[in-house]
C-alpha atoms as a PDB file:
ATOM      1  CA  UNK A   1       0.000   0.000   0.000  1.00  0.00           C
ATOM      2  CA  UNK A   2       2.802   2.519   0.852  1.00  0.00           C
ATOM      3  CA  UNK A   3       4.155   2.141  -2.889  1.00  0.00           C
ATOM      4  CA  UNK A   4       0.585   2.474  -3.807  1.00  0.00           C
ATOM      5  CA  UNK A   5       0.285   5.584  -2.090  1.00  0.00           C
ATOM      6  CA  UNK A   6       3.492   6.853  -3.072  1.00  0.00           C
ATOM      7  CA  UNK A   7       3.215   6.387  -6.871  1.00  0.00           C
ATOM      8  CA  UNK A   8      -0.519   7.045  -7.157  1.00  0.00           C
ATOM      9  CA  UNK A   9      -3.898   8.991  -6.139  1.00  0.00           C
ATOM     10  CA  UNK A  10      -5.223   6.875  -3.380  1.00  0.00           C
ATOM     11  CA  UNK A  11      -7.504   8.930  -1.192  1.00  0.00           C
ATOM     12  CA  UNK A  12      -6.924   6.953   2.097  1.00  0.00           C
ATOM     13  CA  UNK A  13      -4.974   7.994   5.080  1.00  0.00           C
ATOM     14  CA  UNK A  14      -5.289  11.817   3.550  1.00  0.00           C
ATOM     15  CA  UNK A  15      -6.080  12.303   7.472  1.00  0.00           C
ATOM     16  CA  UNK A  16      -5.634  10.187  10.905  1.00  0.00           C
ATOM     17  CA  UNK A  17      -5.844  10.059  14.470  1.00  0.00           C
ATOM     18  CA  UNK A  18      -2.281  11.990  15.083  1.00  0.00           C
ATOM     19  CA  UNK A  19      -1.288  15.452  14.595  1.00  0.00           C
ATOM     20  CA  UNK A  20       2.483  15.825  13.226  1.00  0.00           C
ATOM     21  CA  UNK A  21       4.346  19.008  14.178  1.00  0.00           C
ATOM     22  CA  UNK A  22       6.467  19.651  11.547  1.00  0.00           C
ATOM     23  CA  UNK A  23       9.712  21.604  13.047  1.00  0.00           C
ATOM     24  CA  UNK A  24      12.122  23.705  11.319  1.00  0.00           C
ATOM     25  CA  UNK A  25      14.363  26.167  12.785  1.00  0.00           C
ATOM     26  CA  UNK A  26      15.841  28.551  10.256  1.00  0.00           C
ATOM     27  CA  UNK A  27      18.150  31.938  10.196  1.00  0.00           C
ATOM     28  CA  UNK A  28      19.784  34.533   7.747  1.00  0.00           C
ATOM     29  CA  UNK A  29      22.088  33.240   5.594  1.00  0.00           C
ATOM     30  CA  UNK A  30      25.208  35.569   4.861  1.00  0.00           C
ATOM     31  CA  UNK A  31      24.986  34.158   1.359  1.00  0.00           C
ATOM     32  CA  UNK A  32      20.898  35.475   1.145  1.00  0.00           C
ATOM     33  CA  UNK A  33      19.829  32.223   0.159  1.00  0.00           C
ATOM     34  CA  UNK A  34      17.530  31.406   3.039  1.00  0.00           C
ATOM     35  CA  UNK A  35      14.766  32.858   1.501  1.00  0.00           C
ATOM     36  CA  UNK A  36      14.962  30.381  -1.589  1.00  0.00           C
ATOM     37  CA  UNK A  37      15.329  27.728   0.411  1.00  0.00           C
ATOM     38  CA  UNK A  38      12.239  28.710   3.060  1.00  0.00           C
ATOM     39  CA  UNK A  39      10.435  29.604  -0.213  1.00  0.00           C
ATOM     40  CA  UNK A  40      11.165  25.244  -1.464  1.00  0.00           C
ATOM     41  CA  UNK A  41      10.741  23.890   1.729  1.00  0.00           C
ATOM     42  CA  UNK A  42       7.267  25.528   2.442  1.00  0.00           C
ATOM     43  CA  UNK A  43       6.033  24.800  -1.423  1.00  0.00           C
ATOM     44  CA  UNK A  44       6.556  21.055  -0.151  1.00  0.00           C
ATOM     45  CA  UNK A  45       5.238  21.077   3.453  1.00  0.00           C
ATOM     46  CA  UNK A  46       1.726  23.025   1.380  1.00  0.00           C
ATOM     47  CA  UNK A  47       1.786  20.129  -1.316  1.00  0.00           C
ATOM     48  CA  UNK A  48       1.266  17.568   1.110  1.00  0.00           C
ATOM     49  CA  UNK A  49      -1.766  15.229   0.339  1.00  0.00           C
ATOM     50  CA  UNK A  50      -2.632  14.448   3.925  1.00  0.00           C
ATOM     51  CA  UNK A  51      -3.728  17.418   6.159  1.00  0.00           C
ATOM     52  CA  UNK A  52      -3.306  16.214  10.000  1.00  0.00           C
ATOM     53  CA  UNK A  53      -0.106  18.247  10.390  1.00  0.00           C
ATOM     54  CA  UNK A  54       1.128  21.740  11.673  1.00  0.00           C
ATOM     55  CA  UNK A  55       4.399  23.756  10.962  1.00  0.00           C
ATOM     56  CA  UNK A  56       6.460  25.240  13.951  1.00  0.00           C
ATOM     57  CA  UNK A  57       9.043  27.588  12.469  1.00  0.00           C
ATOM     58  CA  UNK A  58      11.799  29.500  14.618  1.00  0.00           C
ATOM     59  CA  UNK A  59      14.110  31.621  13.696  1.00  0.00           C
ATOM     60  CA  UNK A  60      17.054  32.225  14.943  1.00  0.00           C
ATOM     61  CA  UNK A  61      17.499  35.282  15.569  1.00  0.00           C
ATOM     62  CA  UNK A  62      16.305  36.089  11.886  1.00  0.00           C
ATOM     63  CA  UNK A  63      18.232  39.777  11.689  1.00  0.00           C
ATOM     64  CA  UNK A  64      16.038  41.072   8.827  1.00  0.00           C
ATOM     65  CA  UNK A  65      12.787  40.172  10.858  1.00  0.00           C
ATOM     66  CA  UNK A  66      10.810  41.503   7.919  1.00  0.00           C
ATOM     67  CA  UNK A  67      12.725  39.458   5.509  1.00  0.00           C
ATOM     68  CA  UNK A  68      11.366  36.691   8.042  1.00  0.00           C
ATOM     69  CA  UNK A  69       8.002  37.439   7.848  1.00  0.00           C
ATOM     70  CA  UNK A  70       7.842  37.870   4.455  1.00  0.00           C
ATOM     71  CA  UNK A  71       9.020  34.607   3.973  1.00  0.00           C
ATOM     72  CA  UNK A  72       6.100  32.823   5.523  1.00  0.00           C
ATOM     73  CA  UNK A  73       3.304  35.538   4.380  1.00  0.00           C
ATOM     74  CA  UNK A  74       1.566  33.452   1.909  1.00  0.00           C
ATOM     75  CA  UNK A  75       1.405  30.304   4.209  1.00  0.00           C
ATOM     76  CA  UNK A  76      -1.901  29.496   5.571  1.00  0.00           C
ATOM     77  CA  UNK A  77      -2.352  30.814   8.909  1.00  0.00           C
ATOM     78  CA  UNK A  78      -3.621  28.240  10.521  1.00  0.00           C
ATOM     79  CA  UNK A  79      -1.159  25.637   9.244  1.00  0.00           C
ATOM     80  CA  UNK A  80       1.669  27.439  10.708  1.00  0.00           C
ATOM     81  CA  UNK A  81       3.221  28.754  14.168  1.00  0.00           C
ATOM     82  CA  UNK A  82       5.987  30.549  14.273  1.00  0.00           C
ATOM     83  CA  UNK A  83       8.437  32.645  16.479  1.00  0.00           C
ATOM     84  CA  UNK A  84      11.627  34.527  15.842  1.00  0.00           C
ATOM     85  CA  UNK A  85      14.251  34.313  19.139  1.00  0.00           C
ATOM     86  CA  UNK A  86      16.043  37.758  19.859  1.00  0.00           C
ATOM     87  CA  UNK A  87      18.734  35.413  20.855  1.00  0.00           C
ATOM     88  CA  UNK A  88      20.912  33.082  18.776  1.00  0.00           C
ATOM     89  CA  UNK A  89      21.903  31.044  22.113  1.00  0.00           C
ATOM     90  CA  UNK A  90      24.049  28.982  19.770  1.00  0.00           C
ATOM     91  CA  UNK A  91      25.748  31.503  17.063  1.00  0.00           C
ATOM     92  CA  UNK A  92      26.659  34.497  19.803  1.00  0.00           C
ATOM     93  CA  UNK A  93      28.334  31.751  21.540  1.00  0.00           C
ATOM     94  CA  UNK A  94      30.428  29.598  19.534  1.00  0.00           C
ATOM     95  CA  UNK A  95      32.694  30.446  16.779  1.00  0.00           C
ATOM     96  CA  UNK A  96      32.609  29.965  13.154  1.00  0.00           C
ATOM     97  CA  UNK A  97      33.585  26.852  12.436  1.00  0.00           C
ATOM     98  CA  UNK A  98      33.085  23.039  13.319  1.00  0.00           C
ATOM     99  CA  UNK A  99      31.656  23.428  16.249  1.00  0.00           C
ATOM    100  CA  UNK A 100      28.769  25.341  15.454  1.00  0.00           C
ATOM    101  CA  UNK A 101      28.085  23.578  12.420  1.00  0.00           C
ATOM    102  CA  UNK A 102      27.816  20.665  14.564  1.00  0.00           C
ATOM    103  CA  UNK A 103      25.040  22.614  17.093  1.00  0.00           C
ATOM    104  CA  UNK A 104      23.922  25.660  15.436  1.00  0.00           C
ATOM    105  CA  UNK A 105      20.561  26.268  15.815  1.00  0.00           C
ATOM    106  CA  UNK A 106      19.882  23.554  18.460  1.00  0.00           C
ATOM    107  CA  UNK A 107      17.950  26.309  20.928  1.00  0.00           C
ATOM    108  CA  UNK A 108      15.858  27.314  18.268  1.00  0.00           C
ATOM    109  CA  UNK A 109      15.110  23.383  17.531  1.00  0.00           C
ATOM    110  CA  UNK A 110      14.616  22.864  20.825  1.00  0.00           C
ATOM    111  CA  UNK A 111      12.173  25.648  20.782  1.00  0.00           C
ATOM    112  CA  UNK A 112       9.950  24.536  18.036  1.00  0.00           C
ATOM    113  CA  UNK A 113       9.433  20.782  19.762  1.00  0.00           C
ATOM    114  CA  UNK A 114       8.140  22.827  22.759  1.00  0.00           C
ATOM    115  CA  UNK A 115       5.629  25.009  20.830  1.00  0.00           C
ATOM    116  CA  UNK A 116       4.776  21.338  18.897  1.00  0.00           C
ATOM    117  CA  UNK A 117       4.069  19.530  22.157  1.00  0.00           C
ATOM    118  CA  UNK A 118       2.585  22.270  23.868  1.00  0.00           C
ATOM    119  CA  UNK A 119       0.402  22.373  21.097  1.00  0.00           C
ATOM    120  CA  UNK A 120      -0.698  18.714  21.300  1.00  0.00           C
ATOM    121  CA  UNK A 121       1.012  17.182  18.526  1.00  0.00           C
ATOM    122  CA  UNK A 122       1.627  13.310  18.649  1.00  0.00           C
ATOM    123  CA  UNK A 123       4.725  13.222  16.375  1.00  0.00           C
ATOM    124  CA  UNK A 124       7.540  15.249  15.643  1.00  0.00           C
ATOM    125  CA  UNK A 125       8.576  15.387  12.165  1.00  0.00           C
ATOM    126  CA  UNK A 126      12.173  16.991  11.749  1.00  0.00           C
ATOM    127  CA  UNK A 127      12.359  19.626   8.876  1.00  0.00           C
ATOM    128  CA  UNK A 128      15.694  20.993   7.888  1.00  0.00           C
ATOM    129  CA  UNK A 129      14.782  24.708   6.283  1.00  0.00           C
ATOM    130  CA  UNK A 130      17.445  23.495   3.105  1.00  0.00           C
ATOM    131  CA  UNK A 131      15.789  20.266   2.455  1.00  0.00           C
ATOM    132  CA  UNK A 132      12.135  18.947   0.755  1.00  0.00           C
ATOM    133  CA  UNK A 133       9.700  16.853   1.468  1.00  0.00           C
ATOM    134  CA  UNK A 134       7.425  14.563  -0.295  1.00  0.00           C
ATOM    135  CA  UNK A 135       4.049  15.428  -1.046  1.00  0.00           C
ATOM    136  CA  UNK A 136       3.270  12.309   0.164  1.00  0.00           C
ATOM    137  CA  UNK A 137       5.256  11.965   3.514  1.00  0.00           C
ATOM    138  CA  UNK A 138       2.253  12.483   5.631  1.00  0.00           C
ATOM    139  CA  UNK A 139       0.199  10.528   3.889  1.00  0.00           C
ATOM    140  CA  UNK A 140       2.934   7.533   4.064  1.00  0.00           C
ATOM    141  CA  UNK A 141       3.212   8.058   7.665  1.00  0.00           C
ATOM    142  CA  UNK A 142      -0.859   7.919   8.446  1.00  0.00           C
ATOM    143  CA  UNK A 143      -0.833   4.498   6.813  1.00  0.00           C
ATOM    144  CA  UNK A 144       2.653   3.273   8.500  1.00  0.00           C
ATOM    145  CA  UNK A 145       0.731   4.242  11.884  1.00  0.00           C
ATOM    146  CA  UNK A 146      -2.191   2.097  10.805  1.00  0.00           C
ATOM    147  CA  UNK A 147       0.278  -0.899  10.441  1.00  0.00           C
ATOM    148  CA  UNK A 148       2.413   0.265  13.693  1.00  0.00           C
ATOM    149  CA  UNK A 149       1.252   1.857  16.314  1.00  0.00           C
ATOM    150  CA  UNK A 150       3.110   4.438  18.572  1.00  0.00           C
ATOM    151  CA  UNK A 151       6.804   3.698  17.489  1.00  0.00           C
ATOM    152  CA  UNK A 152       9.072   5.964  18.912  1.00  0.00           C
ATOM    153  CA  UNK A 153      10.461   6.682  15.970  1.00  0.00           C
ATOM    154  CA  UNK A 154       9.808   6.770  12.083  1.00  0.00           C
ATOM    155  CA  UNK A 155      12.516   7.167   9.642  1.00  0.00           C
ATOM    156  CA  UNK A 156      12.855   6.506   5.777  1.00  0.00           C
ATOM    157  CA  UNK A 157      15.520   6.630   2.491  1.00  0.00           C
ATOM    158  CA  UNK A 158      16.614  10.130   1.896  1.00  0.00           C
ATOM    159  CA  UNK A 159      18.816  11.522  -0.334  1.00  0.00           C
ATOM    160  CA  UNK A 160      22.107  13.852   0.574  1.00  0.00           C
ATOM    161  CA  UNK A 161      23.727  15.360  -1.989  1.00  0.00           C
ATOM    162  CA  UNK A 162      22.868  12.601  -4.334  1.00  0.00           C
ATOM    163  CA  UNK A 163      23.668   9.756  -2.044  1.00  0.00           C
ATOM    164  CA  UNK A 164      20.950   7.430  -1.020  1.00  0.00           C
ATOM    165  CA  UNK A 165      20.884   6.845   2.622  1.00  0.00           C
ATOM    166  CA  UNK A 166      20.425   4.686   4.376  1.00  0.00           C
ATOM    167  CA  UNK A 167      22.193   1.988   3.036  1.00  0.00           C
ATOM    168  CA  UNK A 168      19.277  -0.534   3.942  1.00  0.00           C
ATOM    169  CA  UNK A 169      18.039  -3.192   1.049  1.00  0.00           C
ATOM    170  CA  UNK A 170      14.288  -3.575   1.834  1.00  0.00           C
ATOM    171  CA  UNK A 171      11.477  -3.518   0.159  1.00  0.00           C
ATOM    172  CA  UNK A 172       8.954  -3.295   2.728  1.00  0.00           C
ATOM    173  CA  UNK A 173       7.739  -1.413   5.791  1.00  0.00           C
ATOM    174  CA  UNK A 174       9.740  -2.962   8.548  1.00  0.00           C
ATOM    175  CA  UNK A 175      10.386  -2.731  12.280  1.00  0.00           C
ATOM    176  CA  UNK A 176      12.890  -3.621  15.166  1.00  0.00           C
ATOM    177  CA  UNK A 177      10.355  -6.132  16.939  1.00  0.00           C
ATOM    178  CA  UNK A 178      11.265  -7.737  14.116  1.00  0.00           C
ATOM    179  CA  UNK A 179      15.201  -7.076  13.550  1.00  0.00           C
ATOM    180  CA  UNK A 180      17.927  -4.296  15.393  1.00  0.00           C
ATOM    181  CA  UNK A 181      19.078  -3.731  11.690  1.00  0.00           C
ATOM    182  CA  UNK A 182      16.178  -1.144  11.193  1.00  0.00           C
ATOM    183  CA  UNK A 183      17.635   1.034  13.792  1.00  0.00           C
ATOM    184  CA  UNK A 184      18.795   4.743  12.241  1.00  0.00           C
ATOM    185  CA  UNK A 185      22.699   5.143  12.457  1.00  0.00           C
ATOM    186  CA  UNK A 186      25.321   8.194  13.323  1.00  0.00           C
ATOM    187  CA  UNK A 187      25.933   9.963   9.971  1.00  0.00           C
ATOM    188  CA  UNK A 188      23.599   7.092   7.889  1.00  0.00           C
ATOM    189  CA  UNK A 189      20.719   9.585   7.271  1.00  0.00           C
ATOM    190  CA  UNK A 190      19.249  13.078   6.553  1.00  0.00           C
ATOM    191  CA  UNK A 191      17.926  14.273   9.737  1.00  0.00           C
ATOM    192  CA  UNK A 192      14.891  15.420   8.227  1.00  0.00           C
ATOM    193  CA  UNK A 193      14.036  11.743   7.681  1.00  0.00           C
ATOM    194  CA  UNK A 194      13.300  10.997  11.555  1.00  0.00           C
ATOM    195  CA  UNK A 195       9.869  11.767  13.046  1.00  0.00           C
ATOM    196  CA  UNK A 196      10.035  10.866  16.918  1.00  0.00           C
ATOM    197  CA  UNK A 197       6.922  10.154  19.252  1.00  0.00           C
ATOM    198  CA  UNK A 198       6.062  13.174  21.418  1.00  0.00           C
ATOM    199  CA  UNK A 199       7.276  10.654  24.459  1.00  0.00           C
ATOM    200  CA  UNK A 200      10.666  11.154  22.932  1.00  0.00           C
ATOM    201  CA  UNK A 201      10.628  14.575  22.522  1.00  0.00           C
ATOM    202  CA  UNK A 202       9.653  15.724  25.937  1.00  0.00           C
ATOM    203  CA  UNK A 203      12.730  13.900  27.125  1.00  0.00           C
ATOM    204  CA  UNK A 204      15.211  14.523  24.842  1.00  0.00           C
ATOM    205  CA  UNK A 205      16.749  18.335  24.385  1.00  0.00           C
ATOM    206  CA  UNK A 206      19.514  18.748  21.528  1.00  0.00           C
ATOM    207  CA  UNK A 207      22.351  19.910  23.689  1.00  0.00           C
ATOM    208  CA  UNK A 208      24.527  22.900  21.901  1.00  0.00           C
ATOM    209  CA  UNK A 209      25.657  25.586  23.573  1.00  0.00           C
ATOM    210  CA  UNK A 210      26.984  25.507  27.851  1.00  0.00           C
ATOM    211  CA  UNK A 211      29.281  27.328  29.220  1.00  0.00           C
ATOM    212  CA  UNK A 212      32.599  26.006  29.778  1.00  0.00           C
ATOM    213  CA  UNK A 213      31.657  22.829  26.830  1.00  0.00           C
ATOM    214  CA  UNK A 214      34.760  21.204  25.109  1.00  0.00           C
ATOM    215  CA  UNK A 215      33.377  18.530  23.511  1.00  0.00           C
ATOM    216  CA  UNK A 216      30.450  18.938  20.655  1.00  0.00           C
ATOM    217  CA  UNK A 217      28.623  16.642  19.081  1.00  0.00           C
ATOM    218  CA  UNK A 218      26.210  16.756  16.029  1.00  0.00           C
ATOM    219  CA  UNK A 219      22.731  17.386  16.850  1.00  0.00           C
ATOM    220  CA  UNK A 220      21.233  14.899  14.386  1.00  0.00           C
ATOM    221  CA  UNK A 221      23.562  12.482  16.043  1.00  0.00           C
ATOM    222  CA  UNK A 222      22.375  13.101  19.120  1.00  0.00           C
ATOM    223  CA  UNK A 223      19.268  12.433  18.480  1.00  0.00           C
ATOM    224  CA  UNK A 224      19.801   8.769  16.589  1.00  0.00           C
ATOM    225  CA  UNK A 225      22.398   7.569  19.712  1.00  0.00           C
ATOM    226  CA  UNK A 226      18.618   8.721  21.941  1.00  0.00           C
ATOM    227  CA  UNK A 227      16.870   6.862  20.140  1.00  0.00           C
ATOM    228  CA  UNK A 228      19.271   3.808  19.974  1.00  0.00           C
ATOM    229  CA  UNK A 229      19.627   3.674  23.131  1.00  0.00           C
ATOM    230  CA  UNK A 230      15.821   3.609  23.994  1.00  0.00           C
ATOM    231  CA  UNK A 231      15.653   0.373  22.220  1.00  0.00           C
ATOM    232  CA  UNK A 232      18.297  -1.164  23.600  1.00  0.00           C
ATOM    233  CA  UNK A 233      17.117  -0.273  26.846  1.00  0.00           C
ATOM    234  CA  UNK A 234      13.376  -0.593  26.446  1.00  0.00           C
ATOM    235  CA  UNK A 235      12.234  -3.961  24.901  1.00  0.00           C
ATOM    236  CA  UNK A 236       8.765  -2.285  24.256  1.00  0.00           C
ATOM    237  CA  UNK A 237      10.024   0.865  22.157  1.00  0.00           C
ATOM    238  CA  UNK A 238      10.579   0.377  18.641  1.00  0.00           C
ATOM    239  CA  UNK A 239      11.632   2.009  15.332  1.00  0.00           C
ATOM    240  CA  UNK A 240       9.885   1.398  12.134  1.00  0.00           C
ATOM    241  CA  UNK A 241      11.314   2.334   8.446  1.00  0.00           C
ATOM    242  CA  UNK A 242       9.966   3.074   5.346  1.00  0.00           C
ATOM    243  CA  UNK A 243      11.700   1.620   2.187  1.00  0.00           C
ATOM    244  CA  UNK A 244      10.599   5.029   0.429  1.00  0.00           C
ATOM    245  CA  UNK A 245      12.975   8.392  -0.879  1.00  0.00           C
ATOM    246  CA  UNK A 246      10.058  10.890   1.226  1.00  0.00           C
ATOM    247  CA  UNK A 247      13.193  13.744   2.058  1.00  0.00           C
ATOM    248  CA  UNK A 248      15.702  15.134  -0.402  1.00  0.00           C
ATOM    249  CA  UNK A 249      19.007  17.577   0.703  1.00  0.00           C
ATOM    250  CA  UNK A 250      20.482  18.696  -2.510  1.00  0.00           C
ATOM    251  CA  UNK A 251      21.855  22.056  -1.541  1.00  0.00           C
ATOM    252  CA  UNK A 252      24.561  22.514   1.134  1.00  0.00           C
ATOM    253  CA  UNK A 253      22.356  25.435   2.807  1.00  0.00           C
ATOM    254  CA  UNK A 254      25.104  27.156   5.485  1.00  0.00           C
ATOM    255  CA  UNK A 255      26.898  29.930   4.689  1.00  0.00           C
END
């Protein structure tokens, strides 16, 4: 059915039981390309065939506030949230460089799962502002819940850069009741290809900037060794995947 779904005009599981907060974090590009990409990103998120979802967008610490808003003007305005920090907790604290490529933006993240959960939502679906979705994601997802209920976490094939990840043969929706092998890995996926369980979320916090850190580690990274480690310590929490290309990252957005 999720092939079905994907390749055709089937009108089921165009809504479900679950609301998906869709959560981006964004910011002004030195290069003035964030506009572009907001402009992509939101195209997709609108083209979705199912309609049980929400956007939470954050900026942070948008300069050009106007810019900001005019990104987002045309989006429906009860599809979206939004909220631009006066604070880039990350960016005013951390060099250029490595290290806040690695965490950059992980406040403003953090922020948008709050206004998500606060908000009610059962799922939270990461959403890099350089990267596209699917029309069909949603969709996909409604009918994977159908087949699996409350997973902690949903993932899928992506693409970065050309590269299909993850490097998983299947050819059907499969979980880790049924094998460990369907577990997301470090640096083996676009992190706009995990949705987590609002259980998940309320624990977990992306951890960028503290005082007196040494040591950083990617956020997306952080969030997949979380997850892992639920399983392994949790018999009852699992992790399905999707054997569909649902997220795309063709652009390398900093800058």
């Amino acid at each position: 059915m999720e092939k079905l779904i994907f390749d055709g005009d089937i009108p089921e599981f165009r809504t479900g039981p679950e609301k998906f907060g869709i959560c981006m974090a964004t910011y002004q590009r030195k290069s003035g390309k964030t506009p572009s990409y907001l402009k992509r990103s939101l195209d997709a998120i609108l083209s979705q065939t199912a309609t049980n979802w929400h956007l939470y967008l954050v900026g942070d610490k948008y300069e050009n506030n106007d810019e900001f808003l005019e990104c987002i003007s045309s989006f429906p305005k009860d599809k979206i949230t939004y909220k631009n920090l006066t604070y880039a907790h990350e960016r005013e604290n951390i060099a250029a460089g490595h290290n806040l490529w690695m965490v950059g933006g992980c406040n403003a993240m953090n922020t948008s799962h709050q206004m998500a959960l606060e908000d009610g939502c059962s799922y939270i679906v990461h959403h890099d502002d350089d990267d596209f979705f699917s029309s069909k994601k949603i969709q996909i997802l409604n009918y994977t819940l159908s087949l699996h209920p409350e997973p902690i976490c949903i993932f899928h094939y992506s693409k970065h850069m050309g590269s299909a990840l993850p490097r998983i043969e299947c050819n059907e929706i499969k979980s880790t009741l049924e094998n460990t092998y369907y577990l997301p890995m470090p640096c083996n996926l676009n992190h706009s290809s995990i949705t987590i369980h609002r259980s998940i979320a309320l624990d977990f916090k992306y951890d960028g900037f503290r005082p007196g850190k040494i040591h950083y580690e990617c956020g997306d990274i952080q969030l997949i060794n979380y997850i892992r480690n639920t399983v392994f310590t949790d018999p009852k929490k699992y992790v399905v995947f999707i054997p569909l290309l649902l997220c795309v990252h063709d652009v390398q957005g900093q800058g």
